[in-house]
PDB file of N, CA and C in Angstrom:
ATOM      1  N   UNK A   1       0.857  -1.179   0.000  1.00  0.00           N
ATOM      2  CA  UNK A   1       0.000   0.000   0.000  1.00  0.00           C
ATOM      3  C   UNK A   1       0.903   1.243   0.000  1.00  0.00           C
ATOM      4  N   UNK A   2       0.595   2.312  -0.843  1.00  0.00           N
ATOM      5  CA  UNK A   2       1.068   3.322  -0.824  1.00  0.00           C
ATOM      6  C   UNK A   2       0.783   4.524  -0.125  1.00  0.00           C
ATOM      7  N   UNK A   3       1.797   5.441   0.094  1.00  0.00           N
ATOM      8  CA  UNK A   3       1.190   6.963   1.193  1.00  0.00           C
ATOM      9  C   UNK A   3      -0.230   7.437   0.615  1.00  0.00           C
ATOM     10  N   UNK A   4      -0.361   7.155  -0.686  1.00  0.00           N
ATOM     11  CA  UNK A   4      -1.234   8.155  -1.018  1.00  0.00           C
ATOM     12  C   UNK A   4      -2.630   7.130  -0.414  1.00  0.00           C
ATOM     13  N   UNK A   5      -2.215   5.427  -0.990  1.00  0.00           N
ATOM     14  CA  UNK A   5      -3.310   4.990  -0.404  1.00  0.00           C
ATOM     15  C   UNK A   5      -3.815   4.704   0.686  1.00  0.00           C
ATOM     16  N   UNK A   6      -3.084   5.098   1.801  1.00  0.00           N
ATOM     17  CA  UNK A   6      -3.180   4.732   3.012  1.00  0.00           C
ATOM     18  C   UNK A   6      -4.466   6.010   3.290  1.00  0.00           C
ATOM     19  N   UNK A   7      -3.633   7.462   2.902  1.00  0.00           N
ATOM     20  CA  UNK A   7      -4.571   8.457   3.620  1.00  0.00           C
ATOM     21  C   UNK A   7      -5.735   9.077   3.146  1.00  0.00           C
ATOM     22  N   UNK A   8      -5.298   7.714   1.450  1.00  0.00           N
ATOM     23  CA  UNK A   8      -7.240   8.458   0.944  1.00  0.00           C
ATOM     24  C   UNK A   8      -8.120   7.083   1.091  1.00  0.00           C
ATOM     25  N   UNK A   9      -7.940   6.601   1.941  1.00  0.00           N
ATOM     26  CA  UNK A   9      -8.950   5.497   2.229  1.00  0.00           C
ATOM     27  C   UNK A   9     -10.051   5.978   2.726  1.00  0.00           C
ATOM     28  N   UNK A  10     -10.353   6.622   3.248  1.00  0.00           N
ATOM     29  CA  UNK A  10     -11.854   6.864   3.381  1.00  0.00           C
ATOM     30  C   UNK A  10     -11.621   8.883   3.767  1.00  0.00           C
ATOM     31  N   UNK A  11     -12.139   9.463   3.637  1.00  0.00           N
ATOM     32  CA  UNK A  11     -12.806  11.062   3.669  1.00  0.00           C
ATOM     33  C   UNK A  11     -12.033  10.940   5.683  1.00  0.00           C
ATOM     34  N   UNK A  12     -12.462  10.278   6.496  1.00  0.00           N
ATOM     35  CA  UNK A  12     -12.004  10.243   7.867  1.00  0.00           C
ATOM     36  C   UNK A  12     -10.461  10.474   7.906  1.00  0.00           C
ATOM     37  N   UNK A  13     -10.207   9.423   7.212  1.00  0.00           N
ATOM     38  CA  UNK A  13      -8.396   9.208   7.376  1.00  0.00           C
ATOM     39  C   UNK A  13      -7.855  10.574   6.316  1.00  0.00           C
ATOM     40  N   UNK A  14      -8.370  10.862   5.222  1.00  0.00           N
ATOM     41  CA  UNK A  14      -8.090  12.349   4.412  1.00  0.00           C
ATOM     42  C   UNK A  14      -7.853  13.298   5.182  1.00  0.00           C
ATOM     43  N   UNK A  15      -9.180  12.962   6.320  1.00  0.00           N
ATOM     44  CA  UNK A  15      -9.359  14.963   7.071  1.00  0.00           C
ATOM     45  C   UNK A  15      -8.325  14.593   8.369  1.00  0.00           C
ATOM     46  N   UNK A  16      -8.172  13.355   9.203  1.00  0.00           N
ATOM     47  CA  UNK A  16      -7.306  13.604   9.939  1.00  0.00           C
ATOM     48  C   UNK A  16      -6.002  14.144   9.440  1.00  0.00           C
ATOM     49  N   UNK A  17      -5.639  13.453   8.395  1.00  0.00           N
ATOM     50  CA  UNK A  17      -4.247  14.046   7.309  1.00  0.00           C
ATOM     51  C   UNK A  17      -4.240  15.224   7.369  1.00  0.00           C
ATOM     52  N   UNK A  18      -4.993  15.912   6.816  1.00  0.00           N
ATOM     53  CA  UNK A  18      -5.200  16.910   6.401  1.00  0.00           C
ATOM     54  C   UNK A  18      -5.023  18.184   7.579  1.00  0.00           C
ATOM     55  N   UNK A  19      -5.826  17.767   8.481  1.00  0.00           N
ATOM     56  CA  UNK A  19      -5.882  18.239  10.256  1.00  0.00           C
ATOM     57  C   UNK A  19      -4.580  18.313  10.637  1.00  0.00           C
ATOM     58  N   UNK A  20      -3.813  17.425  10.286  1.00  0.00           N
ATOM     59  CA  UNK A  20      -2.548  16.993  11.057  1.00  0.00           C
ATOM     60  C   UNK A  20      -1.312  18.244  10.764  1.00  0.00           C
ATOM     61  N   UNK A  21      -1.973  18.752   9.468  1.00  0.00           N
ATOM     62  CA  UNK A  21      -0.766  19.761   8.633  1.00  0.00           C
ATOM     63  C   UNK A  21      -0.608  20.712   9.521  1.00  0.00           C
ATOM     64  N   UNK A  22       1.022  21.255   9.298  1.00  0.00           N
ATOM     65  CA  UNK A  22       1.104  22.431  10.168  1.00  0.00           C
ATOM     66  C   UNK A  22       0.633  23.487   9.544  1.00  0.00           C
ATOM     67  N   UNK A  23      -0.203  23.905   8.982  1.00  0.00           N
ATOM     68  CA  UNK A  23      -0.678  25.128   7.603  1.00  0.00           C
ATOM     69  C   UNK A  23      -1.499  26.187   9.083  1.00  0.00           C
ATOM     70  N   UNK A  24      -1.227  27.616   8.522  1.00  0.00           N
ATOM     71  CA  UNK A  24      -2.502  28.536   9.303  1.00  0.00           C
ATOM     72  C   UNK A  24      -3.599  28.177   8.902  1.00  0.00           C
ATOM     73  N   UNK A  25      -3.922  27.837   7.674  1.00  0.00           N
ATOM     74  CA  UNK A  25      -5.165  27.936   7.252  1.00  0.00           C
ATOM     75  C   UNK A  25      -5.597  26.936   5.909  1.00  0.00           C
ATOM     76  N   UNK A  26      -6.236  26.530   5.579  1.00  0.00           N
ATOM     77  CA  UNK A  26      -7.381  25.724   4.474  1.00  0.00           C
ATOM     78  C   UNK A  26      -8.238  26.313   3.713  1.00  0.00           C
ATOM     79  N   UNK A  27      -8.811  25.094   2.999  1.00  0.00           N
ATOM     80  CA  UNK A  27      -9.331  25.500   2.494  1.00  0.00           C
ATOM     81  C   UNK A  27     -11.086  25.369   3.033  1.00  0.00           C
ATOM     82  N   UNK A  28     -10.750  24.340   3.653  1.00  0.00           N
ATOM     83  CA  UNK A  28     -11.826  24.221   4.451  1.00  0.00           C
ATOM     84  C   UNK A  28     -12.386  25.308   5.675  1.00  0.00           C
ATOM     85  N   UNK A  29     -11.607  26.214   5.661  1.00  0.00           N
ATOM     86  CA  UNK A  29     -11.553  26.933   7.100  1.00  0.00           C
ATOM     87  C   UNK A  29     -12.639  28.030   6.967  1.00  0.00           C
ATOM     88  N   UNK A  30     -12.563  28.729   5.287  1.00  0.00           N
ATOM     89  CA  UNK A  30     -13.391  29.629   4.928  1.00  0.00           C
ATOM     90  C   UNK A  30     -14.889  29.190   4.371  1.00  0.00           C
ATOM     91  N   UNK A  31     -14.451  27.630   4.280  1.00  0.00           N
ATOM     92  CA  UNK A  31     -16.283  27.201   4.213  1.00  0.00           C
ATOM     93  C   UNK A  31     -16.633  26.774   5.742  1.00  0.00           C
ATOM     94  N   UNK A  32     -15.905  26.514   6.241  1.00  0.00           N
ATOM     95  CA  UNK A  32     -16.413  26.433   7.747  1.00  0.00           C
ATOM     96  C   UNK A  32     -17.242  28.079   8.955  1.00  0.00           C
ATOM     97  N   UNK A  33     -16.463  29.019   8.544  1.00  0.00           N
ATOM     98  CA  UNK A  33     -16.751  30.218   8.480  1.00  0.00           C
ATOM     99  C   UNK A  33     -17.910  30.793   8.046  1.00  0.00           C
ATOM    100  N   UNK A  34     -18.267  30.232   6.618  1.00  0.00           N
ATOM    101  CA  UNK A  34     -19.339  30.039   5.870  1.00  0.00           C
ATOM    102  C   UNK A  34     -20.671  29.770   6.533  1.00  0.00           C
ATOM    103  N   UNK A  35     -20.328  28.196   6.764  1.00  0.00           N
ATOM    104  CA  UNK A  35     -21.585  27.304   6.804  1.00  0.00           C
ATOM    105  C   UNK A  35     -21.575  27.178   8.417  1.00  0.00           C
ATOM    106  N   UNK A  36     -20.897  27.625   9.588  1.00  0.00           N
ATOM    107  CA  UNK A  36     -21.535  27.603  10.436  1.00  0.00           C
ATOM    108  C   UNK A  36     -21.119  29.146  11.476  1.00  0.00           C
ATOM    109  N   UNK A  37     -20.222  29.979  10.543  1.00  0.00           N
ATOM    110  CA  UNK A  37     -20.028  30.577  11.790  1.00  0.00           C
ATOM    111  C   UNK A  37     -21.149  31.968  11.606  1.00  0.00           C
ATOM    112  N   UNK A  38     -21.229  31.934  10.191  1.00  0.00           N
ATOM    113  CA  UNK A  38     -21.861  33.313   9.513  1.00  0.00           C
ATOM    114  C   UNK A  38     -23.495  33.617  10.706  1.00  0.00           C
ATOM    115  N   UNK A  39     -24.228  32.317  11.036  1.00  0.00           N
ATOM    116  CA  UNK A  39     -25.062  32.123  11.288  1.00  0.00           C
ATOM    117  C   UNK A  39     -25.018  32.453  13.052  1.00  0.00           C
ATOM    118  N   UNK A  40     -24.137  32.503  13.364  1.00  0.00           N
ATOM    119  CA  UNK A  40     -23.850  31.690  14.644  1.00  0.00           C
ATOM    120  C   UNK A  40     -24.495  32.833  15.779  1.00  0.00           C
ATOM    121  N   UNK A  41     -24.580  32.774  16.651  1.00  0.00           N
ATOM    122  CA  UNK A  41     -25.105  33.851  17.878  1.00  0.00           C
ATOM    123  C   UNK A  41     -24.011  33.546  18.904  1.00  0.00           C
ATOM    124  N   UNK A  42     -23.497  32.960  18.805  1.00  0.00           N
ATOM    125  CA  UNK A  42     -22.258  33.291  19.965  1.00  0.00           C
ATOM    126  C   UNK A  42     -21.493  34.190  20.067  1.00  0.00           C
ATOM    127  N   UNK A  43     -21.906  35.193  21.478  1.00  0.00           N
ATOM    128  CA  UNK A  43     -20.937  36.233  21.336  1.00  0.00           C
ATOM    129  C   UNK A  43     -19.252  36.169  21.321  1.00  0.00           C
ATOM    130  N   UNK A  44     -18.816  35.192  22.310  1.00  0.00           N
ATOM    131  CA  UNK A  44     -16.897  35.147  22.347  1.00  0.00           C
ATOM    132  C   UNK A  44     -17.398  33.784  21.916  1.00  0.00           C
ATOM    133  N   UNK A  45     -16.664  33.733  20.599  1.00  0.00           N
ATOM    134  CA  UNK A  45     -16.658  32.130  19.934  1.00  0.00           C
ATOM    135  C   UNK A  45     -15.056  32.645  19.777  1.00  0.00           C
ATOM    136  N   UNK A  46     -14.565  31.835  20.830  1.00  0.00           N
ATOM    137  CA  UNK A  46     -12.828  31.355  20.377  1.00  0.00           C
ATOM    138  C   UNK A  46     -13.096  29.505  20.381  1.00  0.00           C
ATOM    139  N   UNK A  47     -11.961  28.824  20.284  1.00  0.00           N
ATOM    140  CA  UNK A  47     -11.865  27.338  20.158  1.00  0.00           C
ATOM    141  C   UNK A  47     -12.676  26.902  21.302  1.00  0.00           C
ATOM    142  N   UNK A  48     -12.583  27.219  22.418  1.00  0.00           N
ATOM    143  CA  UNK A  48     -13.334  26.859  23.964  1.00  0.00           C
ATOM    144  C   UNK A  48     -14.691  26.974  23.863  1.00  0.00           C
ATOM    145  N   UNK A  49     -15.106  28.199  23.478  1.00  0.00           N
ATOM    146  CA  UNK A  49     -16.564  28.218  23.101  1.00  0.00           C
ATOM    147  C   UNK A  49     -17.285  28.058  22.230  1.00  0.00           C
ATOM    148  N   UNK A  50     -16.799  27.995  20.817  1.00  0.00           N
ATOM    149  CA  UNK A  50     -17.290  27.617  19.510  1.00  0.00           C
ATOM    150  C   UNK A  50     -18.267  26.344  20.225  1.00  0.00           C
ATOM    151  N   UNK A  51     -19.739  26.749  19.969  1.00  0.00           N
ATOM    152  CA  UNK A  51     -20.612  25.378  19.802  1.00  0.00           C
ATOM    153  C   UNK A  51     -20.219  24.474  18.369  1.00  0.00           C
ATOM    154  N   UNK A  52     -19.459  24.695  17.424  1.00  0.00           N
ATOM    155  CA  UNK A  52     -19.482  23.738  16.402  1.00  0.00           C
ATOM    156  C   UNK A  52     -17.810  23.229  17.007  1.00  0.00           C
ATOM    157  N   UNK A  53     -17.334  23.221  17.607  1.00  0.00           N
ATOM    158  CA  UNK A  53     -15.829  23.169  18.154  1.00  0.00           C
ATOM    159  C   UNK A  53     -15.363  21.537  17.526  1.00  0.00           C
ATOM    160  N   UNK A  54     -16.776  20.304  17.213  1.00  0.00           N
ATOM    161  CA  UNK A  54     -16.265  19.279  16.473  1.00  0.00           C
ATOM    162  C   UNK A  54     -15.970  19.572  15.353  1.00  0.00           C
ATOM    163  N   UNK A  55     -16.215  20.288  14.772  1.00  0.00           N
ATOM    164  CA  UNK A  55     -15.867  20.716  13.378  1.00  0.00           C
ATOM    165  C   UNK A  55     -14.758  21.659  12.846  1.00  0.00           C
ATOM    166  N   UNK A  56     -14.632  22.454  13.686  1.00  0.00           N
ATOM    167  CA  UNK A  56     -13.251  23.738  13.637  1.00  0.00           C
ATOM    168  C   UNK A  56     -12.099  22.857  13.703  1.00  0.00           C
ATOM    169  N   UNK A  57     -11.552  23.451  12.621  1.00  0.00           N
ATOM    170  CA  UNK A  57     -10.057  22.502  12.264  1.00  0.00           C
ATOM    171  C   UNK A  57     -10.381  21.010  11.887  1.00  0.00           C
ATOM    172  N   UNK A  58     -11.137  20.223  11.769  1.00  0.00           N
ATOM    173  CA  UNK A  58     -11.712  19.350  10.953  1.00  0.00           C
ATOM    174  C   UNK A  58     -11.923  19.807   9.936  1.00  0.00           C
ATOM    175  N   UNK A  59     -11.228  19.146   8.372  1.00  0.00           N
ATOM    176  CA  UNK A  59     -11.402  18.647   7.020  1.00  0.00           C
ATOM    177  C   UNK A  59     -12.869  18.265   7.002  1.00  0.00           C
ATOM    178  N   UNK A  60     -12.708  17.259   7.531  1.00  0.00           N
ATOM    179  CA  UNK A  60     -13.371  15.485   7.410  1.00  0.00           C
ATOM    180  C   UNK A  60     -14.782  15.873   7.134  1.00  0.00           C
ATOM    181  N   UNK A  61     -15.724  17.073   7.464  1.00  0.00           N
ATOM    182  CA  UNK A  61     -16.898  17.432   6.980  1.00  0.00           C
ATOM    183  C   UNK A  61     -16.972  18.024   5.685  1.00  0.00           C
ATOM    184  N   UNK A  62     -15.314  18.776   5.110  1.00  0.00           N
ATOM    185  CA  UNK A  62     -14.974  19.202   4.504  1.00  0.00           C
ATOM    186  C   UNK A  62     -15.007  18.309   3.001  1.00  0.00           C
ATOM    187  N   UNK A  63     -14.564  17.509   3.213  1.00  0.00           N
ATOM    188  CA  UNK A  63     -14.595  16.409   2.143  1.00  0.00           C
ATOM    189  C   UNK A  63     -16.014  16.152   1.839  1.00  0.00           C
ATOM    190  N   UNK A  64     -16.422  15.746   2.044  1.00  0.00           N
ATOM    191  CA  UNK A  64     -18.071  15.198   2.059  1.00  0.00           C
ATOM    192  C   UNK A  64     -18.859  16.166   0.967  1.00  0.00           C
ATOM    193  N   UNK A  65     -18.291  17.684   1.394  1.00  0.00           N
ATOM    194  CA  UNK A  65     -19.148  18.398   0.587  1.00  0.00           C
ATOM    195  C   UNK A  65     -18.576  17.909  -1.053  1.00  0.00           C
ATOM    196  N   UNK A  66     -20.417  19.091  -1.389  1.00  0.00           N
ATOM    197  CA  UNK A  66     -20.182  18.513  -3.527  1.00  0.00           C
ATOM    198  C   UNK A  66     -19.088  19.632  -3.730  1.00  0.00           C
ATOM    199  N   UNK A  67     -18.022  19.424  -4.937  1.00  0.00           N
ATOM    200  CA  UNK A  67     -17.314  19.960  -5.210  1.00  0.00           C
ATOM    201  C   UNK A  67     -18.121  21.675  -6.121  1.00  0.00           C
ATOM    202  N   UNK A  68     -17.064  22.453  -5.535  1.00  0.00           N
ATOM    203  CA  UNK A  68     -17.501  24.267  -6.377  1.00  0.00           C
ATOM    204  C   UNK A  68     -17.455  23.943  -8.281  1.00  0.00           C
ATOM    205  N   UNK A  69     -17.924  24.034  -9.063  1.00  0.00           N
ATOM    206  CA  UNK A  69     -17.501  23.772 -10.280  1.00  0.00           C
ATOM    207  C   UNK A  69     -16.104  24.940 -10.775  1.00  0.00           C
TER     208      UNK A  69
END
């Protein structure tokens, strides 16, 4: 089995990969922003309080979505 096939075995093992990078930022970060923060009513949303906090810095929901054309 190869690197590539190890970490595209399923969308899970992609986004932990992906999670794992030392990067500031994604691409996922600005649809995350998007799709849950735009909405959000939390006044201090840092990492501690974010109600979506399973998802911040998680890919792995990221993948799933349909691709932008």
């Amino acid at each position: 089995m190869t690197n590539f096939e190890k970490i595209t075995e399923s969308p899970e093992t992609l986004g932990e990969f992906l999670g794992s990078l030392p990067c500031l930022e994604g691409p996922w970060d600005t649809a995350f922003h998007r799709a849950f923060c735009d909405g959000c009513a939390a006044e201090n949303c840092d990492a501690e309080n974010c109600p979506n906090n399973d998802q911040r810095n998680n890919p792995g929901w990221w993948l799933r979505m349909e691709a932008a054309e």
